[in-house]
C-alpha atoms as a PDB file:
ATOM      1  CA  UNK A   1      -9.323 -14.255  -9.184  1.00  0.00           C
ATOM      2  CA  UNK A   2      -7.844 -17.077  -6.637  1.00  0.00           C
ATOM      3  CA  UNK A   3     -10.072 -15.192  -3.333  1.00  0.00           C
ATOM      4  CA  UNK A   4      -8.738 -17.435  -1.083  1.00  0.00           C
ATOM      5  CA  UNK A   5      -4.892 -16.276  -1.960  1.00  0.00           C
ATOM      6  CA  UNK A   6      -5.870 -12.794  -1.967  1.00  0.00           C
ATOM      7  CA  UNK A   7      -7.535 -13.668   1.531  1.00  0.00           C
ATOM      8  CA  UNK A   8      -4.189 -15.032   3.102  1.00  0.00           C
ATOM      9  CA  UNK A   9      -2.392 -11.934   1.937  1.00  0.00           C
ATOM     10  CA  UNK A  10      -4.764  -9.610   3.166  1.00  0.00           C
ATOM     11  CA  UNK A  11      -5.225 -11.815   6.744  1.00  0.00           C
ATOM     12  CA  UNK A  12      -9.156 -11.805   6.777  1.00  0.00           C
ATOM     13  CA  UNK A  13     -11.594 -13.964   5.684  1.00  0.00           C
ATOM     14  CA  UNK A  14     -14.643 -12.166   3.873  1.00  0.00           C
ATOM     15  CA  UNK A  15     -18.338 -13.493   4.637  1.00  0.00           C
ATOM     16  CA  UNK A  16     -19.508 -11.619   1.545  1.00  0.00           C
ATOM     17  CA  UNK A  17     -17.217 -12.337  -0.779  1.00  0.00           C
ATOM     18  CA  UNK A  18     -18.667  -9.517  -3.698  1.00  0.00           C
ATOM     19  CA  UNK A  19     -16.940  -6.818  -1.356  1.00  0.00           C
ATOM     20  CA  UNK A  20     -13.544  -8.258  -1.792  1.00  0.00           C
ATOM     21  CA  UNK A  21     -14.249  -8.755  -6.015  1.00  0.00           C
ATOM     22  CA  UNK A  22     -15.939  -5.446  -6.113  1.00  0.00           C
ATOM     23  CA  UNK A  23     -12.301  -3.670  -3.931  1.00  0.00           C
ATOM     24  CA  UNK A  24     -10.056  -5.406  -6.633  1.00  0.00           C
ATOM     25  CA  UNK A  25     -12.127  -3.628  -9.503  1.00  0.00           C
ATOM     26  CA  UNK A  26     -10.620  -1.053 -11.169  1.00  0.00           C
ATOM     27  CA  UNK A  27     -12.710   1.503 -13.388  1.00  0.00           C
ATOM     28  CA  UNK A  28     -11.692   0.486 -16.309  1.00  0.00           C
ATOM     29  CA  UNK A  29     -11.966  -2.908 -15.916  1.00  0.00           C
ATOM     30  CA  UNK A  30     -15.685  -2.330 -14.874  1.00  0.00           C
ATOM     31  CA  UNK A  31     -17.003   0.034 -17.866  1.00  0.00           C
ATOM     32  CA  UNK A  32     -16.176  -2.866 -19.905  1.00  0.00           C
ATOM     33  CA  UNK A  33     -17.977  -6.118 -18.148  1.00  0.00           C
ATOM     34  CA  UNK A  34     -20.457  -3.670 -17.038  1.00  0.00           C
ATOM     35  CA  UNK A  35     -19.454  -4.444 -13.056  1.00  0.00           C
ATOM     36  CA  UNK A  36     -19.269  -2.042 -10.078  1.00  0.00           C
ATOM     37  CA  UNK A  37     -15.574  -1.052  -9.978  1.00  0.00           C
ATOM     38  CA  UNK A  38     -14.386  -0.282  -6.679  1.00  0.00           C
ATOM     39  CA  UNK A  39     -14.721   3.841  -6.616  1.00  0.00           C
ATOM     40  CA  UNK A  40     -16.822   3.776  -4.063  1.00  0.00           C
ATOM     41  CA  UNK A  41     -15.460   1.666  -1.575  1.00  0.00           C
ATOM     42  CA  UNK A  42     -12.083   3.877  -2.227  1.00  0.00           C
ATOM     43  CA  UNK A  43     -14.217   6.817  -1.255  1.00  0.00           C
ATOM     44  CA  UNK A  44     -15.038   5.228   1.726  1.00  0.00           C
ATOM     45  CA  UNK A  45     -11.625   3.896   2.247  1.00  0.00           C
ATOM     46  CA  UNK A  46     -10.043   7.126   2.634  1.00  0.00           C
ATOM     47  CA  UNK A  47     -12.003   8.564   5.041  1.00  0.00           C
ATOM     48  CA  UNK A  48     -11.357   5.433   7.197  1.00  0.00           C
ATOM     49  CA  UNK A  49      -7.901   5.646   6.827  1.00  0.00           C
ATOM     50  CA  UNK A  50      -7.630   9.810   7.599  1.00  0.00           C
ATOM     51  CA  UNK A  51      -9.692   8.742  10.855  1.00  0.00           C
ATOM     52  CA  UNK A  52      -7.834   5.532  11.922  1.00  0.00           C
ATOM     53  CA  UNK A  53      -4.413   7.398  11.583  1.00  0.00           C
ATOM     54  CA  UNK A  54      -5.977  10.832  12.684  1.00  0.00           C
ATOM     55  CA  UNK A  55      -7.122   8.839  15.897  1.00  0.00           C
ATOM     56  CA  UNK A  56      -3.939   7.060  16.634  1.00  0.00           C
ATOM     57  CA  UNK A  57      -1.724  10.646  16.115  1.00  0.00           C
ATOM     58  CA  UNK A  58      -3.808  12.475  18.620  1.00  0.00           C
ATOM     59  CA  UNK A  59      -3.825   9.352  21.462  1.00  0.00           C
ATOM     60  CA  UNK A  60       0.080   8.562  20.884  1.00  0.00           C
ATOM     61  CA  UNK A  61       1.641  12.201  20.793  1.00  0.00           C
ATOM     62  CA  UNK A  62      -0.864  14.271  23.678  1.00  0.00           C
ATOM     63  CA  UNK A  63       1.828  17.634  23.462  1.00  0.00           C
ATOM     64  CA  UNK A  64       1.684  18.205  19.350  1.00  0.00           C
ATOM     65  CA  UNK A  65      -0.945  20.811  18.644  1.00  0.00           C
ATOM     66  CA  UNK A  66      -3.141  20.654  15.410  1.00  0.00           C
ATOM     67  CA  UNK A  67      -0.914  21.868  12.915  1.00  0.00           C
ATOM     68  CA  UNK A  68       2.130  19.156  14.138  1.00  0.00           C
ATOM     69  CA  UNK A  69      -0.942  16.635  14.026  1.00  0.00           C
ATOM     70  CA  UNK A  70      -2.311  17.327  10.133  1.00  0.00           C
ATOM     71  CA  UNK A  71       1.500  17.422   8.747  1.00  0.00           C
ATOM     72  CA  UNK A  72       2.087  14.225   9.908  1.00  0.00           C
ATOM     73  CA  UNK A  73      -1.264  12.314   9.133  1.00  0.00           C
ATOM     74  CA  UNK A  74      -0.545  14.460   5.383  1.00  0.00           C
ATOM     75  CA  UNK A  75       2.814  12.272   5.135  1.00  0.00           C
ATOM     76  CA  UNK A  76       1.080   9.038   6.433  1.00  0.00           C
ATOM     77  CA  UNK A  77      -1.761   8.730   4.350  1.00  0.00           C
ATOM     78  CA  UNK A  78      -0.458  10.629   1.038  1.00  0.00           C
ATOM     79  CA  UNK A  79      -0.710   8.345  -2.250  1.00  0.00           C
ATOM     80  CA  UNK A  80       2.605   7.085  -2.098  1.00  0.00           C
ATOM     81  CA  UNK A  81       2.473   5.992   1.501  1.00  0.00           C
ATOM     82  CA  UNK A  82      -0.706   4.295   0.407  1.00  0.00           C
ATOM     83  CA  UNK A  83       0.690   2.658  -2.599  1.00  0.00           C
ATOM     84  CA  UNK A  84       3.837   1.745  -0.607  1.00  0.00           C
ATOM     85  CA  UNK A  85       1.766  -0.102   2.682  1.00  0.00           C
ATOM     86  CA  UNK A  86       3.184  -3.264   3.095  1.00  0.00           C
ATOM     87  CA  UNK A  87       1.772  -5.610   1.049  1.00  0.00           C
ATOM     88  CA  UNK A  88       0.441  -3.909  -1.605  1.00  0.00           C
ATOM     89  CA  UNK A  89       3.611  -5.525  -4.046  1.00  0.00           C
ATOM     90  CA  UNK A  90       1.658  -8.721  -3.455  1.00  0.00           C
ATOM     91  CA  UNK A  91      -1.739  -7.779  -4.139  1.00  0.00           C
ATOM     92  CA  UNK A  92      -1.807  -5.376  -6.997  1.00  0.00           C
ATOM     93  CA  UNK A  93      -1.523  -8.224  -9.494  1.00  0.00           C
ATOM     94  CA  UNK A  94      -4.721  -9.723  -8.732  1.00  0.00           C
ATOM     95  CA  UNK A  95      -6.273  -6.252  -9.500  1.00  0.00           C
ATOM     96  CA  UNK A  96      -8.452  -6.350 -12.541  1.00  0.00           C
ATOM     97  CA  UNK A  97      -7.688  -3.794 -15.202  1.00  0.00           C
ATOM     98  CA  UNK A  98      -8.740  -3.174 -18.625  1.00  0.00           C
ATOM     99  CA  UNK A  99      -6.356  -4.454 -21.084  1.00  0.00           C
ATOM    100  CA  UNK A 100      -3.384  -1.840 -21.599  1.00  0.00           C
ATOM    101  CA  UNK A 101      -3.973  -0.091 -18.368  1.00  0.00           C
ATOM    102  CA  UNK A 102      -0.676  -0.582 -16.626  1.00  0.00           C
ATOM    103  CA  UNK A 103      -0.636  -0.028 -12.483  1.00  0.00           C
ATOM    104  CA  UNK A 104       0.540   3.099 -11.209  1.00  0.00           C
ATOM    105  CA  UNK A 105       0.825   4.967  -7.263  1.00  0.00           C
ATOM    106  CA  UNK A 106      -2.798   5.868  -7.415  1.00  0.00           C
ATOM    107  CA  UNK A 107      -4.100   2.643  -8.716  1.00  0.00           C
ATOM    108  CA  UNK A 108      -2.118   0.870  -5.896  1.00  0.00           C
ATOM    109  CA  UNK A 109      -3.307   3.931  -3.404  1.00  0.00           C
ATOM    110  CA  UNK A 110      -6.769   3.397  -4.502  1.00  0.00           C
ATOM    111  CA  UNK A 111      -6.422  -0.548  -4.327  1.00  0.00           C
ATOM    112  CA  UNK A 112      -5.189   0.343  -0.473  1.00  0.00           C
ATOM    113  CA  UNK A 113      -8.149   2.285   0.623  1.00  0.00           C
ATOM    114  CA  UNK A 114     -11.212   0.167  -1.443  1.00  0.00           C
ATOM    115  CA  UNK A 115      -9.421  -3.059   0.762  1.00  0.00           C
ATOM    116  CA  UNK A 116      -9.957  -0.775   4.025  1.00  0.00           C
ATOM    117  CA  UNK A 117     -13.583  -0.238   3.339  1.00  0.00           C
ATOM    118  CA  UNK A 118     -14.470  -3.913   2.313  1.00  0.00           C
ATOM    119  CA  UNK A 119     -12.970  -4.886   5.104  1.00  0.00           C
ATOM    120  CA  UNK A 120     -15.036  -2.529   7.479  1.00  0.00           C
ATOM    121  CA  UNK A 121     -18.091  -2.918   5.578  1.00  0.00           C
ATOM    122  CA  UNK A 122     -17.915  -7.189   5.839  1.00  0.00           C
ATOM    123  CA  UNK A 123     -16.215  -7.221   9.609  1.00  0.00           C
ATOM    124  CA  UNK A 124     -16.629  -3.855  11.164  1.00  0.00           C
ATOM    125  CA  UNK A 125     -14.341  -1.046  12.383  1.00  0.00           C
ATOM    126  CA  UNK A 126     -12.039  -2.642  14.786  1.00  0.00           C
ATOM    127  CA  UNK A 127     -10.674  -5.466  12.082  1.00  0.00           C
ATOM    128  CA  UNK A 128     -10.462  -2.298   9.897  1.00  0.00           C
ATOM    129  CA  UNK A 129      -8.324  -0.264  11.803  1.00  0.00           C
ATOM    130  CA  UNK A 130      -6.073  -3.052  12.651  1.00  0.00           C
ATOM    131  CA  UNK A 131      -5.380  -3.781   9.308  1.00  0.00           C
ATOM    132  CA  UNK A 132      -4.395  -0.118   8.304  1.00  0.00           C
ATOM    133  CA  UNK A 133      -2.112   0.080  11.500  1.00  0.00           C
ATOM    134  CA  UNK A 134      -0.272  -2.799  10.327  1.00  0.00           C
ATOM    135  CA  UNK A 135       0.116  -2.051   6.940  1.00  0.00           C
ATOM    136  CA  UNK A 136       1.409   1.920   6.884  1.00  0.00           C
ATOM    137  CA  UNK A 137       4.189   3.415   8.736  1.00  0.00           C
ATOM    138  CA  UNK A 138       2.976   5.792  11.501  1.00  0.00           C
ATOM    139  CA  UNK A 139       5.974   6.528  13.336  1.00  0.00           C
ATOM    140  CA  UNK A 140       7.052  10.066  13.497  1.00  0.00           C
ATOM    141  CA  UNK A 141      10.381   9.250  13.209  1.00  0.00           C
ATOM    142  CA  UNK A 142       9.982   7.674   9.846  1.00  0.00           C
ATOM    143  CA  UNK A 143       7.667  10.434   8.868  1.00  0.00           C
ATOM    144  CA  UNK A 144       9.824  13.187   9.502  1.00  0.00           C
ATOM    145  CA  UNK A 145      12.131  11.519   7.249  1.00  0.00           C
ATOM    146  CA  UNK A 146       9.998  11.704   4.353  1.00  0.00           C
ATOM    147  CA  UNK A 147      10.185  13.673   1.170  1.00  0.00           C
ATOM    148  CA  UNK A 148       9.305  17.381   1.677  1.00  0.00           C
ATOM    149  CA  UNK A 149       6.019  18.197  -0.341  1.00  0.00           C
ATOM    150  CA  UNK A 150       7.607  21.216  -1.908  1.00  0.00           C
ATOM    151  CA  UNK A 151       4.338  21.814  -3.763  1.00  0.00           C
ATOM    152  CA  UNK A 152       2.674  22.375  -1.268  1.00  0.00           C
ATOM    153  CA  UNK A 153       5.419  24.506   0.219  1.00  0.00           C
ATOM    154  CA  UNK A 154       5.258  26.860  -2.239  1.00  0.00           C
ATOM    155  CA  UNK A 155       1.699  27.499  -2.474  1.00  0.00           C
ATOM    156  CA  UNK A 156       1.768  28.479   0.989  1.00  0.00           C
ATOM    157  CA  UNK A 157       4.629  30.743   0.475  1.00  0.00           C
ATOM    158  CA  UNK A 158       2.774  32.173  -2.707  1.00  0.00           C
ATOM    159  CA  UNK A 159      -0.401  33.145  -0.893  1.00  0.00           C
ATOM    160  CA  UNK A 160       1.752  34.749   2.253  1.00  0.00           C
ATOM    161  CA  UNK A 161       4.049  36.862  -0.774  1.00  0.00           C
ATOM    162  CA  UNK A 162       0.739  37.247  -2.658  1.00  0.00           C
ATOM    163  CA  UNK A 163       1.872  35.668  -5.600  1.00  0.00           C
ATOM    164  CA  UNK A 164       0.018  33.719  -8.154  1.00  0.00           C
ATOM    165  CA  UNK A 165       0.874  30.319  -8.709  1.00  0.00           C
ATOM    166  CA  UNK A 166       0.028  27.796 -11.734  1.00  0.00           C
ATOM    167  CA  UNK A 167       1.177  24.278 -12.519  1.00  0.00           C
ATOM    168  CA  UNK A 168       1.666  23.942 -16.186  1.00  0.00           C
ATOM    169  CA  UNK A 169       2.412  20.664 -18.536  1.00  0.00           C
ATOM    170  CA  UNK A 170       5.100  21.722 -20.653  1.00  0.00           C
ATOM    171  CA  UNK A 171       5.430  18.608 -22.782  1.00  0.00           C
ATOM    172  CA  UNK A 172       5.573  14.536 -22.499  1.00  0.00           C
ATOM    173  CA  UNK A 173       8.533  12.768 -23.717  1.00  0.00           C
ATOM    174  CA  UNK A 174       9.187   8.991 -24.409  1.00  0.00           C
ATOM    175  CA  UNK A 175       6.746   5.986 -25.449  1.00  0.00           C
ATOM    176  CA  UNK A 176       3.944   5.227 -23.356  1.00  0.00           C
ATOM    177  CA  UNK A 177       5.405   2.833 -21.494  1.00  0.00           C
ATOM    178  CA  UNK A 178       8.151   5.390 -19.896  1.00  0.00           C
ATOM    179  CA  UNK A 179       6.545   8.426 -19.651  1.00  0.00           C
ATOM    180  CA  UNK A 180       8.661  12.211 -18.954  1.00  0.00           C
ATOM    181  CA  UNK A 181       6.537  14.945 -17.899  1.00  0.00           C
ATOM    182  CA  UNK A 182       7.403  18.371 -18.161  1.00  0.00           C
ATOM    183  CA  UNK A 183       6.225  20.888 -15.586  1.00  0.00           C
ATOM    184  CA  UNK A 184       6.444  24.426 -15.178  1.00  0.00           C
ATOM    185  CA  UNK A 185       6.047  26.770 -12.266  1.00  0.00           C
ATOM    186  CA  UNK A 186       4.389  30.371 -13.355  1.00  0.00           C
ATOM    187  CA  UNK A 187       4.113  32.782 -10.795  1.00  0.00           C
ATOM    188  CA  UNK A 188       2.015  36.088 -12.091  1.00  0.00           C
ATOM    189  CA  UNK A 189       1.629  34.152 -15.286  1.00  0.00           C
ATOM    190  CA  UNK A 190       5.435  33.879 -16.197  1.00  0.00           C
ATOM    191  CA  UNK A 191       7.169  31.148 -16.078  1.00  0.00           C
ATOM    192  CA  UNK A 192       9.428  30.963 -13.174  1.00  0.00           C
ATOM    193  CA  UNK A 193      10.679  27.152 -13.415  1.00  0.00           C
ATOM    194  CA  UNK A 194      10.499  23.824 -14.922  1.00  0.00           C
ATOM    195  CA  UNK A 195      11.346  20.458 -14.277  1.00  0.00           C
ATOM    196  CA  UNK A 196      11.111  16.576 -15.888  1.00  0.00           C
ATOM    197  CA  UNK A 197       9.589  13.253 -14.050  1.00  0.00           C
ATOM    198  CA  UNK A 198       8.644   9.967 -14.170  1.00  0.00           C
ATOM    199  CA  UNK A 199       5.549  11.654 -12.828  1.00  0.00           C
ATOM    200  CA  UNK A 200       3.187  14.520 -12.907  1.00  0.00           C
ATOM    201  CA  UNK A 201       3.855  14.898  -9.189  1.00  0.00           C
ATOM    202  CA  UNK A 202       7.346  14.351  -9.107  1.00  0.00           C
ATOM    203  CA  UNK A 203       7.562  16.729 -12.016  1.00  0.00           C
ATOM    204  CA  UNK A 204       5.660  19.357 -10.030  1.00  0.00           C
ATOM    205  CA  UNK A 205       7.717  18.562  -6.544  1.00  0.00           C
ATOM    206  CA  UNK A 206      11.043  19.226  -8.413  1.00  0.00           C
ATOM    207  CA  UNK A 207       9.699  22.307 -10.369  1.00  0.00           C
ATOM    208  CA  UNK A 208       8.587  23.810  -6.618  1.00  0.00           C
ATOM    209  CA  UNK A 209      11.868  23.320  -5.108  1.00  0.00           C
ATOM    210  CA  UNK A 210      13.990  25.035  -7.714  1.00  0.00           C
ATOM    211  CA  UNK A 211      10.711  27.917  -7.485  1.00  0.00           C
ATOM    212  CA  UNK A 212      11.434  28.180  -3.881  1.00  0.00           C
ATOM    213  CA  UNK A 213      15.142  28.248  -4.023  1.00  0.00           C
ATOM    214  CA  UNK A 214      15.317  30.880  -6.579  1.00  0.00           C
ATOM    215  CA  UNK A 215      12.591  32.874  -4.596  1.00  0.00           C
ATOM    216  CA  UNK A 216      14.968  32.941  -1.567  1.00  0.00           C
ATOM    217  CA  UNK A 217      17.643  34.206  -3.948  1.00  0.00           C
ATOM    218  CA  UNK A 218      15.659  37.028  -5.441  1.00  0.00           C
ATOM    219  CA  UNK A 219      15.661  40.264  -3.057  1.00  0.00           C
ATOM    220  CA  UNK A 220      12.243  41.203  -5.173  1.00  0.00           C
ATOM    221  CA  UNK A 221      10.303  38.283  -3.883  1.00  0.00           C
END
């Protein structure tokens, strides 16, 4: 690991320079050399980040009440706006992995909040927060832009119809390196919908929109 690159990209300079080895640890990587992987700084990490972007909401936008406040933070701080912070292209590669284990939006989300915590943990809150504020985008009007988290959406609208719903794996297609997952929406224990992605979330997002569009079309839901 060249430190002192990963230092310039990050824009601090570490006194203890374990924390910064220890955030670019993955798991894997650490059950084999029998090394602390970074899980707990991410666990750290990402209650940093809810509070640093949880703080700035509720001093930039006084009139939006709680509700307004927790949707937007959701879409700020959600894995793929992690994975995405600016950056994060640059410093994934010096993440150390197990051999095979190939980087994905959690990896890179993870990555994103074990930095956050080193960095608080070697220089304190305030160099902290400013590095999160620069790296993720926090305005509402970008936010409201954002993919809808139908998921979510349709849990909600499950428990106010009273319905039960499950997320199923159906299948996964294609070689390991391109993955297709199959999800299914059951509500009541049938299965109401399915849908294929790159992802198990994306797989699950699509599955919950075409759920909640046929729900709106059915006069018995």
């Amino acid at each position: 690991m060249n430190l002192g690159e990963i230092e310039n990209l990050i824009g601090y300079v570490y006194r203890d320079k374990n924390l910064l080895t220890t955030a670019f640890t993955h798991a894997t990587y650490a059950n084999e050399k029998g090394v602390e992987s970074n899980e707990r700084l991410e666990f750290l990490g990402d209650a940093l980040v809810d509070f640093v972007t949880g703080e700035s909401f509720y001093k930039e936008y006084p009139d939006y009440q709680e509700g307004k406040l927790t949707a937007i933070r959701k879409k700020a701080v959600c894995r793929d706006a992690l994975s995405e912070a600016k950056g994060m292209g640059e410093l994934c590669p010096f993440l150390r992995l197990a051999k095979g284990v190939e980087i994905n939006p959690k990896i890179r989300a993870d990555l994103f909040e074990a930095i956050v915590a080193s960095i608080y943990l070697d220089g304190g809150f305030d160099i902290a927060k400013t590095f999160v504020l620069s790296r993720l985008d926090i305005k509402v009007e970008s936010l409201d832009k954002k993919r809808e988290d139908y998921k979510s959406a349709l849990l909600e609208l499950g428990r106010k119809k009273n319905m039960q719903i499950e997320f199923r794996e159906l299948d996964v297609l294609g070689p390991d390196h391109a993955r297709v997952f199959v999800y299914g929406v059951f509500i009541n224990g049938e299965e109401f919908s399915s849908a294929q992605g790159t992802s198990k979330k994306r797989a699950e997002q699509t599955a919950s929109k075409i759920a909640i569009q046929r729900i709106s079309n059915l006069k018995n839901y």
